[in-house]
Structure formats: structure tokens, C-alpha cells
Protein backbone atom coordinates (compact mmCIF):
# COMPACT_ATOMS: atom_id res chain seq x y z
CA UNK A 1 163.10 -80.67 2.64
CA UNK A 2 161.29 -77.70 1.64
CA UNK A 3 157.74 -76.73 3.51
CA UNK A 4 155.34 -74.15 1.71
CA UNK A 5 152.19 -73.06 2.91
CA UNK A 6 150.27 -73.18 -0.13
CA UNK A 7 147.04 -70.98 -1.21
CA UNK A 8 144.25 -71.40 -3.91
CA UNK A 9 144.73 -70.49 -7.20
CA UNK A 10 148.39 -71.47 -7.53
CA UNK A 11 149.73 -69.23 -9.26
CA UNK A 12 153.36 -69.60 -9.37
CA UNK A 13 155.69 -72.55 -10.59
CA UNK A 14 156.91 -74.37 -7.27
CA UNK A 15 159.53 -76.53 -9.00
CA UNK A 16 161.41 -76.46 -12.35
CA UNK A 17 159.99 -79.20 -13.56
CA UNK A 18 157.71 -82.43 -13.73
CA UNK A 19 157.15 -84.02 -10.06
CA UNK A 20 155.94 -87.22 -8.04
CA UNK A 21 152.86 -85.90 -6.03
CA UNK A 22 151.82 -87.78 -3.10
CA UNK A 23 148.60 -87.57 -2.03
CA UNK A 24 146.69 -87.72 1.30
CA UNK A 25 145.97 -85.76 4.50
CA UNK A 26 148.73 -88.75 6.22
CA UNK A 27 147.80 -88.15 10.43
CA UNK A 28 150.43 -90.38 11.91
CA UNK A 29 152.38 -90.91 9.14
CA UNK A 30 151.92 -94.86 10.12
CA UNK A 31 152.78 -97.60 8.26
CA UNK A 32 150.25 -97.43 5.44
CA UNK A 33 151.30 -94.12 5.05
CA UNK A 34 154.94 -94.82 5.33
CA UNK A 35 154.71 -97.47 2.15
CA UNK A 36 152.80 -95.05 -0.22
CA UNK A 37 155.87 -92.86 0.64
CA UNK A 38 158.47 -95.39 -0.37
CA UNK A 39 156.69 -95.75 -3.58
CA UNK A 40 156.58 -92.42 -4.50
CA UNK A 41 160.80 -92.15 -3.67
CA UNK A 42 161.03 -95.05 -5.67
CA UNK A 43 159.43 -93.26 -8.22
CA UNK A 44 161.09 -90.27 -7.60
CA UNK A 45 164.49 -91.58 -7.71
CA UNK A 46 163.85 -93.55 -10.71
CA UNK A 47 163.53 -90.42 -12.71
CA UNK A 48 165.56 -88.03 -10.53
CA UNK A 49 162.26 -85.72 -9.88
CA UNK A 50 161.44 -84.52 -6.90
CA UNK A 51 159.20 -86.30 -4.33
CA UNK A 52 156.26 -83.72 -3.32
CA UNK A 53 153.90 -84.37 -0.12
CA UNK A 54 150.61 -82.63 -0.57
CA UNK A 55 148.78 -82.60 2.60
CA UNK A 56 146.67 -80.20 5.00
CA UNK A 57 146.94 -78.61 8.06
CA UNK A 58 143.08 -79.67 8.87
CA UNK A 59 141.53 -82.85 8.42
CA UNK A 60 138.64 -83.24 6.05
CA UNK A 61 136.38 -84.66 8.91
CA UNK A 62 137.07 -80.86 10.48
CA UNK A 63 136.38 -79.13 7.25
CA UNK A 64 133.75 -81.02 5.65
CA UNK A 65 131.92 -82.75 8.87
CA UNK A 66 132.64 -80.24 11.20
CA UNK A 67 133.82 -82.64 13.65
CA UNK A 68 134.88 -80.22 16.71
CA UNK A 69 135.95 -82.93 18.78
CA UNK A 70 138.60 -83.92 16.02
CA UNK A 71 141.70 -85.17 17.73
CA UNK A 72 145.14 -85.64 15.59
CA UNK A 73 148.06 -88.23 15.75
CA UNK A 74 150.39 -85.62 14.94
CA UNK A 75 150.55 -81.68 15.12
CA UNK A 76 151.82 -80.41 11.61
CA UNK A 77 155.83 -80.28 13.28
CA UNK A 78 156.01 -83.77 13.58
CA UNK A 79 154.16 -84.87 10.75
CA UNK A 80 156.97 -82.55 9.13
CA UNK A 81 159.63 -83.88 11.00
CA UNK A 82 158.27 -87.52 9.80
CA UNK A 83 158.25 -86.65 6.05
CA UNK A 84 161.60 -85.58 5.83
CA UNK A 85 162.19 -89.42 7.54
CA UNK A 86 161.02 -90.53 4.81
CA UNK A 87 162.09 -88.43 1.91
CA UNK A 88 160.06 -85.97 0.36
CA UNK A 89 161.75 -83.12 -0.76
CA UNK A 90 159.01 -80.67 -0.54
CA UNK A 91 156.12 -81.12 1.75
CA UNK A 92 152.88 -78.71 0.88
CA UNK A 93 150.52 -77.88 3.23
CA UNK A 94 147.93 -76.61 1.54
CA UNK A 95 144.68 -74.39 3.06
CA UNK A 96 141.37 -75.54 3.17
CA UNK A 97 140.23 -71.73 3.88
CA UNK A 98 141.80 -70.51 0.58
CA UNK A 99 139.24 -72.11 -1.52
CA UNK A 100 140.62 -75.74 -1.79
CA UNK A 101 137.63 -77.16 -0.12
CA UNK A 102 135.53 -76.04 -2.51
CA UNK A 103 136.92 -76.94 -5.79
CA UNK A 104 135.23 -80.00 -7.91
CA UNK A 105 136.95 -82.91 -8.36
CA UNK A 106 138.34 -81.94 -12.02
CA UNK A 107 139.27 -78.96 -11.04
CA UNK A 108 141.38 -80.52 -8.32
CA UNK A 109 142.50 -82.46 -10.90
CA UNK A 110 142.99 -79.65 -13.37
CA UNK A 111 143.89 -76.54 -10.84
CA UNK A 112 145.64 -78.30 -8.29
CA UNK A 113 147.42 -81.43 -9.33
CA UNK A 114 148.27 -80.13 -13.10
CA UNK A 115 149.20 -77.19 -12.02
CA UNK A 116 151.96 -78.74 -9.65
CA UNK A 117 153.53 -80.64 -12.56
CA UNK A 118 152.65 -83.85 -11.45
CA UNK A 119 153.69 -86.89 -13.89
CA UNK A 120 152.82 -89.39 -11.28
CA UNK A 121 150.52 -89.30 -8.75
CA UNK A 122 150.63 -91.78 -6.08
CA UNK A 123 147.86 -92.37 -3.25
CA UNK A 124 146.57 -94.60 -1.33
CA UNK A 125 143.18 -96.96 -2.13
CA UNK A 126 141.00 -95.18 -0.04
CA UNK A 127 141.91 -91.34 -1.53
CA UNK A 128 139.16 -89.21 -2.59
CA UNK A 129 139.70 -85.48 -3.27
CA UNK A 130 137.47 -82.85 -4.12
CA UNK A 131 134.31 -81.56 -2.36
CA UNK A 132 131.81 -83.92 -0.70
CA UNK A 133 133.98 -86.68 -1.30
CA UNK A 134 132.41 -87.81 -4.60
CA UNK A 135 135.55 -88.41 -6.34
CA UNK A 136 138.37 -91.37 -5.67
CA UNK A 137 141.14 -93.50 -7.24
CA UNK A 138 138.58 -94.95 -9.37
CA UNK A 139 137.65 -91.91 -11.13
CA UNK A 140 141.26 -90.03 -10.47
CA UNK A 141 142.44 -91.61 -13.93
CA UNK A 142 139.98 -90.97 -15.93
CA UNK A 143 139.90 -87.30 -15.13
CA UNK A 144 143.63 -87.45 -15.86
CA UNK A 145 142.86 -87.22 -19.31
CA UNK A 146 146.15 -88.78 -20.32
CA UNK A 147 148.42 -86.23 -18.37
CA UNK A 148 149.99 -88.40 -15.45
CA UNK A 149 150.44 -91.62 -14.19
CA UNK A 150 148.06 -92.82 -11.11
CA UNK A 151 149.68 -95.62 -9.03
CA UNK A 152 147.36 -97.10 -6.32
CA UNK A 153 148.95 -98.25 -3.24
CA UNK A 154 146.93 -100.96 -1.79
CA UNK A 155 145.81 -101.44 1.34
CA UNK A 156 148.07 -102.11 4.59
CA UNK A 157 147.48 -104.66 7.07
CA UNK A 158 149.01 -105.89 10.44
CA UNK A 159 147.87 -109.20 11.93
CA UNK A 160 145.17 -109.66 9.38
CA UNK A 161 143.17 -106.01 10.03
CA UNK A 162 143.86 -102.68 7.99
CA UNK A 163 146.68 -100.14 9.11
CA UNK A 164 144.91 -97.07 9.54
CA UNK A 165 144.89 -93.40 11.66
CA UNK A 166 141.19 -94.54 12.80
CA UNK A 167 142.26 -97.79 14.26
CA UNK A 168 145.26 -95.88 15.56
CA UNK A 169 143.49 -93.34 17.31
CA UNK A 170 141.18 -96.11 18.64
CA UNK A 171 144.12 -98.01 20.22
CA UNK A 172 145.72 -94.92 21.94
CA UNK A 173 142.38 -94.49 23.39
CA UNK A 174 142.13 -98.23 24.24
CA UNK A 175 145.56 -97.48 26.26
CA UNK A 176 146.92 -100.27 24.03
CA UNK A 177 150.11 -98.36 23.14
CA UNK A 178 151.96 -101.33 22.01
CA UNK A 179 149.54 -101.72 19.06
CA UNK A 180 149.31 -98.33 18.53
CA UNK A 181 153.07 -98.49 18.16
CA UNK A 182 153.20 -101.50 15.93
CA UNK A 183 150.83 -99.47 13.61
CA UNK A 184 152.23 -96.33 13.27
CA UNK A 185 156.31 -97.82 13.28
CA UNK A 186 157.31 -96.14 16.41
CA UNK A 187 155.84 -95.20 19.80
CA UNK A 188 152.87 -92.63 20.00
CA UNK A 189 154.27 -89.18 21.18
CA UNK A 190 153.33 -86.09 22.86
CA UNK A 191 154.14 -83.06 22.84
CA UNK A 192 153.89 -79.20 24.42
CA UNK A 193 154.69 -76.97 27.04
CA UNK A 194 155.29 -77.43 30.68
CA UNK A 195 152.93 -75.40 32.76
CA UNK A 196 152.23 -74.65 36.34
CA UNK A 197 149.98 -77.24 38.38
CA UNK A 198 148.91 -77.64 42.13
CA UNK A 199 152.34 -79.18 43.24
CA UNK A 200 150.88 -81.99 44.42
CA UNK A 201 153.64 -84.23 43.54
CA UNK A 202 156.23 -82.48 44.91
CA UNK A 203 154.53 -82.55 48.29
CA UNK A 204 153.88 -86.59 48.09
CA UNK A 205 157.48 -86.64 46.80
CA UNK A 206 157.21 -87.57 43.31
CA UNK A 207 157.42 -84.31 41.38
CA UNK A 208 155.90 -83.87 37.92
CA UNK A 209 156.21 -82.04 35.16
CA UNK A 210 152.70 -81.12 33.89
CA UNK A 211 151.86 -80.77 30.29
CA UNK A 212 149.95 -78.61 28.55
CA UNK A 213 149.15 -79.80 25.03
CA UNK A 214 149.62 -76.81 22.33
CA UNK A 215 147.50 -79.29 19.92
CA UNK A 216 144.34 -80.94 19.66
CA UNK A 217 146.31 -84.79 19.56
CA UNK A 218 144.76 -87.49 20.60
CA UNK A 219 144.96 -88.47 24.65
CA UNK A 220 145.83 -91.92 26.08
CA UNK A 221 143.08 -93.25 27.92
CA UNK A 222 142.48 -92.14 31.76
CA UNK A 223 144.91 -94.21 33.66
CA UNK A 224 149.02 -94.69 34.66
CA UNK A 225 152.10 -95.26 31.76
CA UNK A 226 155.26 -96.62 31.39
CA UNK A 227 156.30 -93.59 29.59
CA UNK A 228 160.07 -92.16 28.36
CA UNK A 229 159.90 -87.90 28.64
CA UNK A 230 162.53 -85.84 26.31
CA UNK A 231 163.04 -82.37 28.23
CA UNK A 232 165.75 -80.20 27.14
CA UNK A 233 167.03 -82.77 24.73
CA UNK A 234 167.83 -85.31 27.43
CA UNK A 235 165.61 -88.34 27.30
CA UNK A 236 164.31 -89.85 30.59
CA UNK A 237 162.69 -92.65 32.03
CA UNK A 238 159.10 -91.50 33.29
CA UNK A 239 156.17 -92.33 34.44
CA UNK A 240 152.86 -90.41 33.55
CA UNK A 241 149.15 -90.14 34.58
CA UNK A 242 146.10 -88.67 32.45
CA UNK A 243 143.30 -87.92 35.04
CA UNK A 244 141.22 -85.72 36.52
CA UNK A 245 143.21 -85.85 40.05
CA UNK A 246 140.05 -87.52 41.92
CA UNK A 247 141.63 -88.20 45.10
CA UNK A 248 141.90 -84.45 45.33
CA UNK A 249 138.13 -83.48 44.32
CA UNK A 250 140.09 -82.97 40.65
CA UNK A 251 137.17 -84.01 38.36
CA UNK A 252 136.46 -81.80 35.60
CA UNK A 253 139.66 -81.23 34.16
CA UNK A 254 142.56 -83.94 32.78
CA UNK A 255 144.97 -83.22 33.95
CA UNK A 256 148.92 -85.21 31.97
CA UNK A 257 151.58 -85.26 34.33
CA UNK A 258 155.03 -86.96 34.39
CA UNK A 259 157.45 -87.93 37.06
CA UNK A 260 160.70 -88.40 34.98
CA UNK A 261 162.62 -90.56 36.82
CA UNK A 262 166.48 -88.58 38.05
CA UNK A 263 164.78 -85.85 37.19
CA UNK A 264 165.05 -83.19 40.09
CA UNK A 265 165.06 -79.47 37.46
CA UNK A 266 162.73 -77.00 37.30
CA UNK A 267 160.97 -76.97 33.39
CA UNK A 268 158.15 -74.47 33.33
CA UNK A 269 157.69 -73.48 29.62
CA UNK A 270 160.07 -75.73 28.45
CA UNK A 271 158.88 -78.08 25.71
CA UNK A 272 158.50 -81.58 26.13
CA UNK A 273 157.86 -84.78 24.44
CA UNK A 274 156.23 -87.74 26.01
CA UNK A 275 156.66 -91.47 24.35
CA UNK A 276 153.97 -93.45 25.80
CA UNK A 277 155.52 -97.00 26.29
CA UNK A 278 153.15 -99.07 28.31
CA UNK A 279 149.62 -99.48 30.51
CA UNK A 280 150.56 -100.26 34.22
CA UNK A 281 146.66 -99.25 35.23
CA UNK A 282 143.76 -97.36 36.13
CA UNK A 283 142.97 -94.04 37.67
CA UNK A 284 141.88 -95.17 41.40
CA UNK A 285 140.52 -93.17 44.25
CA UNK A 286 142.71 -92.80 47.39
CA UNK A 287 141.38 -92.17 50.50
CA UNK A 288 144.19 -90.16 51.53
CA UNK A 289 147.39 -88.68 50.17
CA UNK A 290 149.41 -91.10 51.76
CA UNK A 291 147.82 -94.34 50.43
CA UNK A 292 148.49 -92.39 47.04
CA UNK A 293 152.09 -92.03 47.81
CA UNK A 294 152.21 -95.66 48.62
CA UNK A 295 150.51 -96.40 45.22
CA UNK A 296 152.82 -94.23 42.72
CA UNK A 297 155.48 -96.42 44.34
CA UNK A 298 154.31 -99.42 43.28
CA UNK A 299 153.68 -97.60 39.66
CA UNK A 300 157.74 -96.86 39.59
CA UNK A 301 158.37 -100.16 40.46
CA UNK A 302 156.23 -101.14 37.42
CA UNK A 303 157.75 -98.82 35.45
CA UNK A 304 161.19 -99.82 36.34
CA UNK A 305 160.41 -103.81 35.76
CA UNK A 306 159.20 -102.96 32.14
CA UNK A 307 162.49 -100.54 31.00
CA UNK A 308 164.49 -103.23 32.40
CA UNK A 309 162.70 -106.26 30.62
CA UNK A 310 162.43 -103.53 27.34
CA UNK A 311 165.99 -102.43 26.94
């Protein structure tokens, strides 16, 4: 798979010839996502054209809302690592800042999607494109004026209720990681670089590694998980709290740390990844370090019990 960083105008020819486009910003890459995707290979294969992913780096809610507090499934690398999954052969990430966000909806149309040799366009129900938002897939074929197909993937649903990054994002922050699995096809995941902390751990005898997210993603509610932590390509059994450390007068700051399970290495500015498997439970106040220690026990136990019954 090829990934371009594209700009506004487009001026050059990015393939020899006519394309699938799919459309849509696709945060988590979930299920919905993952259908509109197998359509557009279908398509693709069909013809023997090549399957293009048009996408951005920032969300719409960021650029056109200004929603600072915006918080993403997935940093671009593994939304890129999750397209070439599922088989697009070039994945475009195009920039807001180069003048995309301010185009019309024809000349989306016209500038953007014509000029990257679409024949079919395929997107999901809910796709608009274009500036304020005033444009969708009911006016996408008109505006085609004849010059490529528009295939509307319907809505996704799991137990009755629409497949979708919102009610994603919701469920990570519900700590309901199971659903938030079932949604986006495999566990949530996160990922950055292991920093310095207070040591804590090591002194109560459960060492951590502490991460520092390198992306705005989305963070699991406060509390204790049944977690799996890759570190230096070695996958291990883990558990991890997001807190603020309150037993130790921690309280503005949250703090993600991980006690991988065997795990005995120094990692500090290594990257890791951290699957988030389970809820065991809340973030409690200890009176003292050692009725902590007693408690993080209990959590391993916990954690133990649910890798063995989750094999």
C-alpha cells in the first residue's frame, strides 16, 4: 500500500488510470468502516483498479467545530496499518490546512474527487463533504453530473444499535472494552512511549511501565484492566491503571501504567502498545502503601482468572 500526503490543488496524476475512491475520515476503522471497505475491494477487484482510501489526518469536528478536546480511536499509524488489513492500495491523507476545508461541495466534487479519477465512489450513509457540512450522499450524485458511480453503504448495526466511532469512543470511556471491541472487530489499543514515573511500583513490588501517549486517543475510563502490553515485539500479559495516583496525593495528572506480568526489563523510550481486555474496577483510596500492595494483588489474581477463562 502506498501512503501520500496529499495538498490542495492536485495537481499531478496519482495513478494511471480510473480508481475506486473511498470516502470518509474512518477513526477506528470499526466495523462499519470495515464493510464500506470490502465493497470498495469488491469493486476494485471486479475491474482490476485500484482501491484508494481518502481520509484526513484531522477530524472535521477539529477543523470545522474546533473541538480541542477531540480524542481519536486511532493515531494516523494504525489507522494505516488497518487499511492495508483491509486492502486499499493507496491510502491519501489529505490536509485540511492546504485549502481542502474550504472548498464547496462541487468543487470537492469537481477538484478533488474528479481529479483523482474516480469511476466509483463508495461511502458510507452518513458522508457529507465539503464546507459546513451542507452537502451528503443525497446530493453527491447529482453533482456527479454523470461522471462516476456513487454506491451507498448502509448503515451498520450490532445488537440492534448503529456501529459507529461515537458510540465507540463512548464505550471505551464507559470502561466497557468488550463492546468497544465487538464494535470496532478487535480490542481497543494504545500506544506510545515509555517514560520515567515516581517508581512507585517498583517499591510496592509490582513495577510498571508508564506510558506516555504521543497522540490525542481516547483514554479508558479511571479505574484497573485486564490488559495484554506488546514491548519490544514480545506480547505480555498485563495489568494497567489510568489514575491520578490518589493514594499518593497524585490528583491532577492521569497518570497509564502497566505491570506486564514476567516482565522484569528496563523500557524507557521504548514503544509500547497496550490492548485493553477487561474492567476488574475502580480507582480506590488506600490508606497506606501497604493496603495498596495488598490490593494490586488481588487485581493480578483478577487478571490471571480472566486470561485463563479467555484463552
Amino acid at each position: 500500500m502506498q501512503v501520500i500526503d496529499l495538498d490542495y490543488p492536485i495537481e499531478t496524476e496519482l495513478t494511471p488510470g480510473p480508481i475506486v475512491l473511498a470516502l470518509g475520515f474512518f477513526d477506528g476503522v470499526h466495523r462499519g468502516h470495515q464493510a464500506l471497505l470490502k465493497r470498495a475491494r469488491a469493486e476494485a477487484d471486479q475491474r482490476q483498479w485500484p482501491m484508494v482510501v481518502l481520509t484526513f489526518k484531522e477530524s472535521p469536528n477539529v477543523v470545522f467545530h474546533a473541538d480541542r478536546n477531540f480524542r481519536y480511536l486511532d493515531s494516523p499509524d494504525q489507522k494505516i496499518r488497518k487499511m492495508e488489513a483491509h486492502g486499499a492500495d493507496y491510502l491519501l491523507f489529505a490536509d485540511w490546512k492546504t485549502g481542502f476545508k474550504d472548498l464547496s461541495p462541487q468543487e470537492f466534487v469537481d477538484q478533488v474527487i474528479v481529479k483523482l479519477q474516480a469511476k466509483i465512489v463508495v461511502a458510507g450513509f452518513d458522508y457529507t463533504y465539503g464546507r459546513r457540512d451542507i452537502a451528503n450522499m443525497n446530493t453527491l450524485p447529482g453533482q456527479a453530473h454523470g461522471r462516476f458511480e456513487v454506491i451507498e453503504v448502509p448503515e451498520q448495526k450490532f445488537l440492534g444499535k448503529k456501529i459507529g466511532s461515537t458510540e465507540i469512543r463512548q464505550a471505551i470511556k464507559n470502561g466497557d472494552m468488550g463492546l468497544a471491541a465487538e464494535l470496532l472487530g478487535e480490542p481497543y489499543v494504545l500506544s506510545g512511549k515509555v517514560v520515567h514515573g515516581k517508581r512507585l511500583g517498583h517499591k510496592l513490588g509490582f513495577p510498571t511501565l508508564n506510558l506516555h501517549l504521543t497522540y490525542p486517543n481516547v483514554i479508558p475510563k479511571i479505574g484497573v484492566y485486564a490488559t495484554r502490553t506488546t514491548v519490544r515485539g514480545q506480547v505480555y500479559q498485563s495489568m494497567t491503571s489510568v489514575g491520578y495516583n490518589i493514594t499518593f496525593n497524585e490528583k491532577r495528572k492521569i497518570y497509564i501504567e502497566s505491570n506486564l506480568f514476567g516482565f522484569d526489563q528496563e523500557a524507557y523510550g521504548q514503544t509500547i502498545a497496550i490492548e485493553w481486555d477487561k474492567y476488574l474496577r475502580g480507582e480506590l483510596d488506600f490508606a497506606n502503601g501497604q493496603e495498596l500492595t495488598a490490593q494490586m494483588r488481588k487485581d493480578q489474581v483478577a487478571a490471571q482468572r480472566f486470561f485463563k477463562k479467555n484463552q
